[in-house]
Protein backbone atom coordinates (compact mmCIF):
# COMPACT_ATOMS: atom_id res chain seq x y z
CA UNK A 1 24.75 -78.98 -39.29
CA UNK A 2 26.80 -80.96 -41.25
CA UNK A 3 30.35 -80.10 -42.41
CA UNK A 4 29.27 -80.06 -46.26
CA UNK A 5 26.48 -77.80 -45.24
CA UNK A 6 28.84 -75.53 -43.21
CA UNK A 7 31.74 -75.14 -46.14
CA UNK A 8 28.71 -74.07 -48.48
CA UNK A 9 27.48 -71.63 -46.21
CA UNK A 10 30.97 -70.40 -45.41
CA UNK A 11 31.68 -69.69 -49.27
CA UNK A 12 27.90 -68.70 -49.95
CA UNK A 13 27.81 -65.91 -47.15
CA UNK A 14 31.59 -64.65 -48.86
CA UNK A 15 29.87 -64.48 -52.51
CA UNK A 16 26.66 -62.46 -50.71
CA UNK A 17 28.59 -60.15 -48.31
CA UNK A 18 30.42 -59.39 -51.59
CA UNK A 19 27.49 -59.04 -53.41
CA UNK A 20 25.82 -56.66 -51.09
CA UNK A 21 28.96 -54.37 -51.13
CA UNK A 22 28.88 -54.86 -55.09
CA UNK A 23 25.22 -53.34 -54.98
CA UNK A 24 25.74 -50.58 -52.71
CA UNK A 25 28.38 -49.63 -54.65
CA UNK A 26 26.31 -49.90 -58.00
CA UNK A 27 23.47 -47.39 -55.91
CA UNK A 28 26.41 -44.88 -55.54
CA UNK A 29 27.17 -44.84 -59.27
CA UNK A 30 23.07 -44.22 -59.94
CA UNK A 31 22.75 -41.48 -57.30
CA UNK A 32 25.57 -39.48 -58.32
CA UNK A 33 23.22 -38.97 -61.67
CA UNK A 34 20.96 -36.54 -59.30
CA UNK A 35 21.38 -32.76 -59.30
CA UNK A 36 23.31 -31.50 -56.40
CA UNK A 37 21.37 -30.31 -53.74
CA UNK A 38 20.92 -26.54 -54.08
CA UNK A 39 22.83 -25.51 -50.24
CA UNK A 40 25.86 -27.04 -52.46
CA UNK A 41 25.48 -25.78 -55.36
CA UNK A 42 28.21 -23.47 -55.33
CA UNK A 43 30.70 -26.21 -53.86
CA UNK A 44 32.40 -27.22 -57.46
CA UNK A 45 32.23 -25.65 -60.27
CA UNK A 46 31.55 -27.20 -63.41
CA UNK A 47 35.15 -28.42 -63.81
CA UNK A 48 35.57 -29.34 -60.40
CA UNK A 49 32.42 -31.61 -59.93
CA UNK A 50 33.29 -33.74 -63.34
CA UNK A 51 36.99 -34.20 -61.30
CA UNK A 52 34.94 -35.41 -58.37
CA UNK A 53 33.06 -37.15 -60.43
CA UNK A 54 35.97 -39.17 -62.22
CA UNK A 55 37.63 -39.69 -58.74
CA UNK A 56 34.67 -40.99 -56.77
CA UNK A 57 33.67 -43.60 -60.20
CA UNK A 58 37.53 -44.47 -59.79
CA UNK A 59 37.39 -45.53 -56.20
CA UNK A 60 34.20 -47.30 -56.60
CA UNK A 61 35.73 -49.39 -59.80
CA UNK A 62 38.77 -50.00 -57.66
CA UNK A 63 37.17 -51.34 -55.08
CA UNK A 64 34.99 -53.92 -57.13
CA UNK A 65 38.06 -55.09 -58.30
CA UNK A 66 40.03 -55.36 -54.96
CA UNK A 67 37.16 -56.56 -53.18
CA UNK A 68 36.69 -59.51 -56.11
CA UNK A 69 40.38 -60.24 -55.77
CA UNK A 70 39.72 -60.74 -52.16
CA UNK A 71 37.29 -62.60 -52.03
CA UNK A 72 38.54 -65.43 -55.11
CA UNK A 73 42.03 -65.59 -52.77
CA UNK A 74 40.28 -65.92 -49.67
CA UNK A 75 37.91 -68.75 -51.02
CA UNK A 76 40.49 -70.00 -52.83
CA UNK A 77 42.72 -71.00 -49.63
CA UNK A 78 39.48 -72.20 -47.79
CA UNK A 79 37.93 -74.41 -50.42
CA UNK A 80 40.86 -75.50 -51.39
CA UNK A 81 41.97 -77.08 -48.45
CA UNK A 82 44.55 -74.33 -47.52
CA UNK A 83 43.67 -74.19 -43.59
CA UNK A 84 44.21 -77.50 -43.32
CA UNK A 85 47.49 -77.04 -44.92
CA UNK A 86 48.55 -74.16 -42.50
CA UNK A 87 46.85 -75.94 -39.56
CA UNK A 88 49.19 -79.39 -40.41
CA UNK A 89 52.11 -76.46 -40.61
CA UNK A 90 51.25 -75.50 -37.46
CA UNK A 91 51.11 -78.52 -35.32
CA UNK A 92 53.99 -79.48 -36.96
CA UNK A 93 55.94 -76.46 -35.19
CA UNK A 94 54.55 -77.03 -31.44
CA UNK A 95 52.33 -78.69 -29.80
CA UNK A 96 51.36 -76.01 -27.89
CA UNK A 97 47.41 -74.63 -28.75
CA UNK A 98 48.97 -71.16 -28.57
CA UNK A 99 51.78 -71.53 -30.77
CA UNK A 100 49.84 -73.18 -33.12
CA UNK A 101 47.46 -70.12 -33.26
CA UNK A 102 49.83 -68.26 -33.99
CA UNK A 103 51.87 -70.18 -36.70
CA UNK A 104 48.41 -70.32 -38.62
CA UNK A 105 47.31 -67.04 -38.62
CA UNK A 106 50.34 -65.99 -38.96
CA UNK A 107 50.15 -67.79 -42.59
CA UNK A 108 46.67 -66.34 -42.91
CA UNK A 109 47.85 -62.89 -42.32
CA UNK A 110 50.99 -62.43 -44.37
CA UNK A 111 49.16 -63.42 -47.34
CA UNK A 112 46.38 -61.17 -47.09
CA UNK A 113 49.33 -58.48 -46.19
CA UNK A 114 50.75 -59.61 -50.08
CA UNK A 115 47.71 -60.11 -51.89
CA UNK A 116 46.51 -55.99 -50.36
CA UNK A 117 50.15 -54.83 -51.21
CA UNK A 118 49.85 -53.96 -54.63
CA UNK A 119 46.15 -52.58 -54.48
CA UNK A 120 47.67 -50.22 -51.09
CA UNK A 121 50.52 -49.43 -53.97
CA UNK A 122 47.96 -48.41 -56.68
CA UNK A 123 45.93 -46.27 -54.84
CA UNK A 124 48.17 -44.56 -53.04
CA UNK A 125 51.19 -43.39 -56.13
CA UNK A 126 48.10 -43.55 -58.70
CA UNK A 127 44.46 -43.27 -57.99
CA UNK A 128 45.22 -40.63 -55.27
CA UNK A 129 48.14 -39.14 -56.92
CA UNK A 130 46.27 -38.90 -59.85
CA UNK A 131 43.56 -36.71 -58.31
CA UNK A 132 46.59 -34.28 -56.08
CA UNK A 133 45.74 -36.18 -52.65
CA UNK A 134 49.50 -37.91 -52.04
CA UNK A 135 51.92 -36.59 -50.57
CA UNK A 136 53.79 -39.86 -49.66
CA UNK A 137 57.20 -40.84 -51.39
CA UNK A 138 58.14 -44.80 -51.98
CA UNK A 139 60.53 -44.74 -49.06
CA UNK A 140 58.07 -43.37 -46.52
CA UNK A 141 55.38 -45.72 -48.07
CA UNK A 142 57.40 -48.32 -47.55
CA UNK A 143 58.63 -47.85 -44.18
CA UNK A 144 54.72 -47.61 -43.28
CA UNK A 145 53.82 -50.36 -44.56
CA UNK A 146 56.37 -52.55 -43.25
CA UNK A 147 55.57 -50.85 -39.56
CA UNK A 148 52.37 -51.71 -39.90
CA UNK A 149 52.67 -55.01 -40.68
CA UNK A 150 55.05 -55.75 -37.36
CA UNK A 151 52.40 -53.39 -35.42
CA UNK A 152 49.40 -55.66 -36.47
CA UNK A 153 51.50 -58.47 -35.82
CA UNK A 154 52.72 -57.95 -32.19
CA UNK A 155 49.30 -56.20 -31.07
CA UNK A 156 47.19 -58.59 -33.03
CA UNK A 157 49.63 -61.39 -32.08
CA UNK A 158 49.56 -60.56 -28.41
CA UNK A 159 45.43 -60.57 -28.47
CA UNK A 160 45.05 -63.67 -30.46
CA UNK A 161 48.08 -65.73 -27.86
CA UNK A 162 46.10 -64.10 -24.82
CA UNK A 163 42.75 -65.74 -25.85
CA UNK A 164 44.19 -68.77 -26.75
CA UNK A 165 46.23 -69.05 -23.75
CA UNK A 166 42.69 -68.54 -21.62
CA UNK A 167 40.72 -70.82 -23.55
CA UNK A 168 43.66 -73.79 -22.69
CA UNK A 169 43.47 -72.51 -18.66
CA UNK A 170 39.59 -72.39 -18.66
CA UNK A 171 37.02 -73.98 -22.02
CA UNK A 172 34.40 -72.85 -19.80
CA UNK A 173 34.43 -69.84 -19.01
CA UNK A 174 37.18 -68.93 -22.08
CA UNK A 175 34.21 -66.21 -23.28
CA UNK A 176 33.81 -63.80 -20.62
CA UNK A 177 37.58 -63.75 -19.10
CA UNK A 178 39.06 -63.53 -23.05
CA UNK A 179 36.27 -60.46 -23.40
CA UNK A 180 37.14 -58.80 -20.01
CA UNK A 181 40.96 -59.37 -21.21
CA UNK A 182 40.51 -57.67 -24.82
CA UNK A 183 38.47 -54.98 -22.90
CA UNK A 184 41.16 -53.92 -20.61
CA UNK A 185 43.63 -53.83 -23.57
CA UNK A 186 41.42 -51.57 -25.84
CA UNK A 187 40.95 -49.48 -22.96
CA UNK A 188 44.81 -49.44 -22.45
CA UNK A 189 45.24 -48.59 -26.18
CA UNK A 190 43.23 -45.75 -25.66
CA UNK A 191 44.55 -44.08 -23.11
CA UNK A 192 47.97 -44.43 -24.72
CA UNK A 193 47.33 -44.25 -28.45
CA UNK A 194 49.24 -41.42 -28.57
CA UNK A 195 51.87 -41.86 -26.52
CA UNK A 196 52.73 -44.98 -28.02
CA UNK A 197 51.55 -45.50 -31.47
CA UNK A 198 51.22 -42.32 -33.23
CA UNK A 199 54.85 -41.35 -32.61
CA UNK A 200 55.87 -44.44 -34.46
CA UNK A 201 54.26 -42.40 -37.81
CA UNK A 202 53.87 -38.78 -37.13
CA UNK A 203 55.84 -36.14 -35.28
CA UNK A 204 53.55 -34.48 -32.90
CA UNK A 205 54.00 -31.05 -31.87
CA UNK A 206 52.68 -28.78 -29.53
CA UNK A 207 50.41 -26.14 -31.29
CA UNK A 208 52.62 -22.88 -30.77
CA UNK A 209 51.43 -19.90 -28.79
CA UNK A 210 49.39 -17.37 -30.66
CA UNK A 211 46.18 -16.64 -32.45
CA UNK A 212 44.65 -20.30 -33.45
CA UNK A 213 46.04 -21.88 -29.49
CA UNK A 214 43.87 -18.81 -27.71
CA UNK A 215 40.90 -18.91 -29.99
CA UNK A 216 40.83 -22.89 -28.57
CA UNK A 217 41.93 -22.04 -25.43
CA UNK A 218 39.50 -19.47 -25.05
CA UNK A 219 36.47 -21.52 -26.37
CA UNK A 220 37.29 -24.44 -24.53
CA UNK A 221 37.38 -21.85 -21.27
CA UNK A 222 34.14 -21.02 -22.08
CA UNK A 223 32.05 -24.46 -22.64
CA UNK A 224 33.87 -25.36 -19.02
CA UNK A 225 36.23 -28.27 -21.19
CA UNK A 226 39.47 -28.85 -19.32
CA UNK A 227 42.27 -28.77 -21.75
CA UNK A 228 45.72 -29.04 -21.53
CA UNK A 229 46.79 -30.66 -24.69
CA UNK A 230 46.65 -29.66 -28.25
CA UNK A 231 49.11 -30.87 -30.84
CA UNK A 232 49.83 -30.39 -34.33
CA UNK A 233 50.40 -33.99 -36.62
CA UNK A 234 52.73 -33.60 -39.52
CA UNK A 235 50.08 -35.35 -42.13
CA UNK A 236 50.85 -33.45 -44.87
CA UNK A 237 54.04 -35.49 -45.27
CA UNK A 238 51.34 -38.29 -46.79
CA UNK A 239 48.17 -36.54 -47.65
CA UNK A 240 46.57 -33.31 -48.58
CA UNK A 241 43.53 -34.35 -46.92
CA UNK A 242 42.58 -32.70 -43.35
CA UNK A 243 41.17 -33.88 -39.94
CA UNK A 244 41.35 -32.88 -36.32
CA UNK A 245 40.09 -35.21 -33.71
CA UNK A 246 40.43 -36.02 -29.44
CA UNK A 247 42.02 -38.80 -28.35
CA UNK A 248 42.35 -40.75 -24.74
CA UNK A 249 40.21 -39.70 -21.82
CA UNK A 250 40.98 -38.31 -18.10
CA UNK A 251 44.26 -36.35 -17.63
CA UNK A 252 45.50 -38.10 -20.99
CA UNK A 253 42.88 -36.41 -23.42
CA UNK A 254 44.29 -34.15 -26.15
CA UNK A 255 43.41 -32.35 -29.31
CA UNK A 256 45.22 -33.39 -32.20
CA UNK A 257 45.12 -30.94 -35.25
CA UNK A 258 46.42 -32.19 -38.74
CA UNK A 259 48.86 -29.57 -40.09
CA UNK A 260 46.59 -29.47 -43.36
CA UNK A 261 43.96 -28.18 -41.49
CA UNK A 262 45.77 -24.96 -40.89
CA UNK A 263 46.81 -24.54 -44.54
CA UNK A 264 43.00 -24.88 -45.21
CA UNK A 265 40.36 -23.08 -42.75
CA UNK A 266 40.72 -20.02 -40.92
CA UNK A 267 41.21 -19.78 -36.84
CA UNK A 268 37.41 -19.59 -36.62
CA UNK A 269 35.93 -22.55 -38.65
CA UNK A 270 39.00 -24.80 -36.82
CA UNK A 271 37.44 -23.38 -33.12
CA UNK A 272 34.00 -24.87 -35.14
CA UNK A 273 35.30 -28.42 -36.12
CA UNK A 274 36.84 -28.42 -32.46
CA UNK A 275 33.86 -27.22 -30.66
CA UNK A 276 31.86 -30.25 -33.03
CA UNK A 277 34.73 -32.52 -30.83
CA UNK A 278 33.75 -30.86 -27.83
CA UNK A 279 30.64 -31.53 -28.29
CA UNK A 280 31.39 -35.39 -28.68
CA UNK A 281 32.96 -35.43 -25.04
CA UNK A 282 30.39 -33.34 -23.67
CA UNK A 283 27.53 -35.65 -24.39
CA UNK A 284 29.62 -38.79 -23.13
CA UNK A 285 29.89 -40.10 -27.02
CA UNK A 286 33.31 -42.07 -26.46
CA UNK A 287 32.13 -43.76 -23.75
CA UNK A 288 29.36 -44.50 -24.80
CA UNK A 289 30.40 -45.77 -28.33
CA UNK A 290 33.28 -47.82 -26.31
CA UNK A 291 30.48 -49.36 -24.42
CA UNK A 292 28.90 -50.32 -27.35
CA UNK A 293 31.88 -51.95 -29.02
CA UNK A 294 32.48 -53.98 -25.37
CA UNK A 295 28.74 -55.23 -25.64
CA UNK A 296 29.31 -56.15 -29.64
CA UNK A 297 32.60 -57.79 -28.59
CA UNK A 298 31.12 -59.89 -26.12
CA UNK A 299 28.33 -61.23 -27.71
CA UNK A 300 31.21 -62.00 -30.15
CA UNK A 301 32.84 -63.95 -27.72
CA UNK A 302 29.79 -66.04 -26.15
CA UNK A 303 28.46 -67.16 -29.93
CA UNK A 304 32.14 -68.40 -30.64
CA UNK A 305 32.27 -70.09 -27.37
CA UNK A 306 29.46 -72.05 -29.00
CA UNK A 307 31.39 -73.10 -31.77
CA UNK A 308 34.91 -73.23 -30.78
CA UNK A 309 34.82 -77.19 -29.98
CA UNK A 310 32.64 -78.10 -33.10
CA UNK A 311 34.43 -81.06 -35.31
CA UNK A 312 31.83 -80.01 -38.02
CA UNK A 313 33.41 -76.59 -38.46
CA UNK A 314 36.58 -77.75 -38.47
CA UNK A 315 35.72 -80.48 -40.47
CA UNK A 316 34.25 -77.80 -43.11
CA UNK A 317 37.66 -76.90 -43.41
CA UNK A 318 39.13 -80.00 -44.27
CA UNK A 319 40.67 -80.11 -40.73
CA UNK A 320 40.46 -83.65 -38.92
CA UNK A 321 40.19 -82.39 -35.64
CA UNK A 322 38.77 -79.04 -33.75
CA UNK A 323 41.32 -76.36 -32.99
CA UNK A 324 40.92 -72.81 -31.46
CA UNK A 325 42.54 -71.14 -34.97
CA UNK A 326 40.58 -73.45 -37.18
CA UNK A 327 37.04 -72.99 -35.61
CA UNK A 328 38.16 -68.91 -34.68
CA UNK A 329 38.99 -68.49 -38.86
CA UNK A 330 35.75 -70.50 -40.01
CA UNK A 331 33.37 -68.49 -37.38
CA UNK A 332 34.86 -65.49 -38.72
CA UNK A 333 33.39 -66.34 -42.43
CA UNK A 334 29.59 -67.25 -40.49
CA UNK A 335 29.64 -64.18 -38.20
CA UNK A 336 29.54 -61.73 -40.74
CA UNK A 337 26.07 -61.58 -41.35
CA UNK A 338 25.47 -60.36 -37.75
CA UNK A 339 28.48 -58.23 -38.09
CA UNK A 340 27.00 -56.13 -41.30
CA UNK A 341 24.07 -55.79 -39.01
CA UNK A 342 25.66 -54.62 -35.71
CA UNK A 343 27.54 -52.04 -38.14
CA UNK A 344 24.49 -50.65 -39.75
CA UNK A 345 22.87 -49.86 -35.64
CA UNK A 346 26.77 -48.50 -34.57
CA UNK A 347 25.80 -46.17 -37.65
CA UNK A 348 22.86 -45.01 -36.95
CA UNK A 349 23.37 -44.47 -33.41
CA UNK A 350 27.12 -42.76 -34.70
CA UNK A 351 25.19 -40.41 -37.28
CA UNK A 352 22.91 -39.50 -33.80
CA UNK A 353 26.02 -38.76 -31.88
CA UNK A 354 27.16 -36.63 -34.61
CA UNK A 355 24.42 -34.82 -35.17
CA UNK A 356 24.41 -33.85 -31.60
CA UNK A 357 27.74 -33.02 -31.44
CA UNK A 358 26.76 -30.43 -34.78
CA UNK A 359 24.20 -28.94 -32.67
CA UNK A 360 26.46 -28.29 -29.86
CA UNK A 361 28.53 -26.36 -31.95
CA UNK A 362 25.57 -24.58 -33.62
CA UNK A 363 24.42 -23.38 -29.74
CA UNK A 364 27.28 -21.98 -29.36
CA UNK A 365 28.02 -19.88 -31.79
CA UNK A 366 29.73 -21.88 -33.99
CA UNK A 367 26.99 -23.79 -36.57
CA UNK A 368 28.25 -21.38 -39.22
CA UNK A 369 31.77 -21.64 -38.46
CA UNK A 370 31.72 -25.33 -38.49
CA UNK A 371 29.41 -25.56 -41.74
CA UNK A 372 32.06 -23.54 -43.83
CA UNK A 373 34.93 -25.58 -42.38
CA UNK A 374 32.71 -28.99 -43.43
CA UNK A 375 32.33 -27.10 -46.46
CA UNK A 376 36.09 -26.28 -47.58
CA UNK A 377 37.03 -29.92 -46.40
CA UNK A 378 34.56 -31.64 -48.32
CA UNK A 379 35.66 -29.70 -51.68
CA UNK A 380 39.18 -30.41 -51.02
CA UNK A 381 38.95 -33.88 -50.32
CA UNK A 382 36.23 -34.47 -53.43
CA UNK A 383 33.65 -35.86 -51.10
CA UNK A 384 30.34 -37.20 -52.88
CA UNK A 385 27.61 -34.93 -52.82
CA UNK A 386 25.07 -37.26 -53.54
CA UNK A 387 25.20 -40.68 -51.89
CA UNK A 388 22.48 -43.15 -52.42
CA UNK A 389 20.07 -43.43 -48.99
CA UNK A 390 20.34 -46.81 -48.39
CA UNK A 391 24.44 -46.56 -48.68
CA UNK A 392 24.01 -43.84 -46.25
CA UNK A 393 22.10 -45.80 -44.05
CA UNK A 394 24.03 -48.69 -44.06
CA UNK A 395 27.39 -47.57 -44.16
CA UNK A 396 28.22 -43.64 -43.33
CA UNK A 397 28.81 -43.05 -39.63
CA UNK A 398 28.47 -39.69 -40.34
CA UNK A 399 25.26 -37.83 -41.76
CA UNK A 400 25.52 -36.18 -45.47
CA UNK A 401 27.19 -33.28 -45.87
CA UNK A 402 23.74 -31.67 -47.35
CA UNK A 403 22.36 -32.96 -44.29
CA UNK A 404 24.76 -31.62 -42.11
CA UNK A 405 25.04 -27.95 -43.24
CA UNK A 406 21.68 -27.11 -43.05
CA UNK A 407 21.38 -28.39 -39.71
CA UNK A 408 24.57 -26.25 -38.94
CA UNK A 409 23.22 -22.86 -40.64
CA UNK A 410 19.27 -23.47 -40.13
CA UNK A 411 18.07 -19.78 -38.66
């Protein structure tokens, strides 16, 4: 394929993946036209739904425009010439394949971080303010935001030196040790998440003695679930919005309850969210969606082992001669077809998974518990009640709400 043909279908792939996200979004705006499903009825009342309404037409505006924004910078730099201008930066710096990686995505990266600033600014102190959802203050905003961006930087830094660094020892074979490599580090993430990340945003606390820690204790005696961690996350300090959710695996596993959550449900329906979790590791679900995500990654890996020494993609960037960063950031643009696709089967096997995990719950006691929790949570956070089909089939890793509480209190 020739480089002109390449840079076309880098920029016409951009315009479509837009598109596509444009027209889902458009379905949303259609659907929520349809009468709420009777079994929610009774979640809003009149004033409430026309909030949710205004909220969820908010976001979806919002994002049009962020995702437009997006895209005109991103094809902007590209057809413009501006990776050859960071990779001539780069070799400038070092000679050195890794440090040159670096340099350029380093470019890449800090101007995305910029150009997303001001949209992460607007939503948070006015879209979700707006609507009661923030909780965050400009300081504490800030001080996320700029750990973030050294977070990204020295894990994402550290995974994009590593592959280089392999791909200089061994062209070859650079696929299948670089996948083995990034494997071993998610798994390492994992296991330490919280130990090592969390901390650096939330205070973690062991849930106290009394009635919610022996209602969990008690259930998890009961389903044979060996637990010896469950701590509280000080969320509320950003959001109003709730969650609870396991993390790690082995002797490192732990529940982690948002404080929220406790303002919201009662001891009961947060035993039914946790016995939903429960039911996650019970049927092997993180495993098995970490084995998936190993098997996406490295088919990742072999396709751009196929392209990583093409002068035509580099070329298509206005670059005069192949690089690891160059090729890596034009694959990136022709990969997302297949990506959009791999999501949409991680979906549907994650709304599976989820809906086993409900059922677990439900055969234990809990379906009602759980349903009512689902319920309150959904209200709070002004959750759509009427999604368009396709969006849910292309894009919700979890099954409708509707969906979901019948399941939970059918009999």
């Amino acid at each position: 394929m020739s480089p002109r043909t390449l840079f076309w279908l880098v920029i016409a792939i951009s315009v479509a993946e837009y598109a596509w996200s444009s027209f889902l979004t458009l379905l949303n705006i259609k659907a929520s036209r349809q009468p709420v499903p009777g079994l929610l009825a009774d979640l809003y009342n009149p004033e409430q739904y026309r909030r949710q309404q205004d909220y969820a037409m908010t976001n979806r505006k919002f994002s049009l425009l962020s995702g437009l924004v997006s895209l005109i910078v991103t094809l902007g730099i590209f057809a413009s010439g501006g990776f050859s201008v960071f990779d001539a930066a780069a070799r400038s710096v070092s000679s050195s394949p890794v440090v040159q990686a670096l340099i350029f995505w380093g470019i890449f990266y800090l101007i995305s971080w910029v150009v997303s600033l001001p949209f992460d600014i607007y939503r948070t102190f006015v879209i979700e303010q707006r609507f009661g959802f923030n909780r965050s203050t400009p300081k504490l905003f800030a001080a996320d935001a700029v750990k973030s961006l050294l977070l990204n930087c020295v894990i994402m830094g550290a995974v994009l030196a590593l592959c280089a660094w392999i791909y200089t020892l061994t062209p070859r074979w650079f696929w299948l040790i670089a996948w083995g490599a990034v494997t071993l580090f998610s798994l390492f993430m994992q296991y330490f998440y919280s130990q090592l990340i969390v901390p650096l945003f939330n205070k973690q606390t062991p849930l106290p003695e009394g009635e919610l820690r022996t209602a969990i204790e008690t259930f998890a005696a009961q389903v044979g679930f060996e637990l010896d961690n469950i701590y509280v996350i000080d969320s509320s300090k950003r959001s109003s919005k709730s969650n609870a959710y396991f993390t790690g695996f082995g002797r490192r596993k732990r529940i982690v309850l948002y404080d929220t959550l406790q303002e919201q449900l009662s001891t009961e329906e947060i035993v039914g969210v946790l016995a939903h979790e429960t039911g996650h590791y019970k049927h092997h679900h993180i495993i098995l969606s970490s084995l998936e995500g190993f098997a996406s990654n490295l088919l990742m890996f072999w396709l751009f082992s196929l392209f990583i020494g093409s002068s035509a993609l580099a070329a298509a960037a206005g670059c005069e001669a192949p690089s690891f960063h160059v090729n890596l950031a034009v694959f990136s643009f022709i990969y997302t077809p297949l990506s959009i696709l791999l999501d949409i089967v991680t979906n549907v096997i994650s709304r599976r998974h989820e809906r086993q995990a409900d059922a677990f719950a439900a055969a234990h006691g809990l379906g009602g518990a759980e349903a009512s929790a689902l319920r309150k949570m959904s209200a709070k956070s002004l959750a759509n009640l009427t999604p368009h089909p396709l969006v849910v089939f292309t894009e919700y890793s979890h099954p409708t709400l509707f969906e979901r509480v019948k399941a939970l209190t059918r009999g």
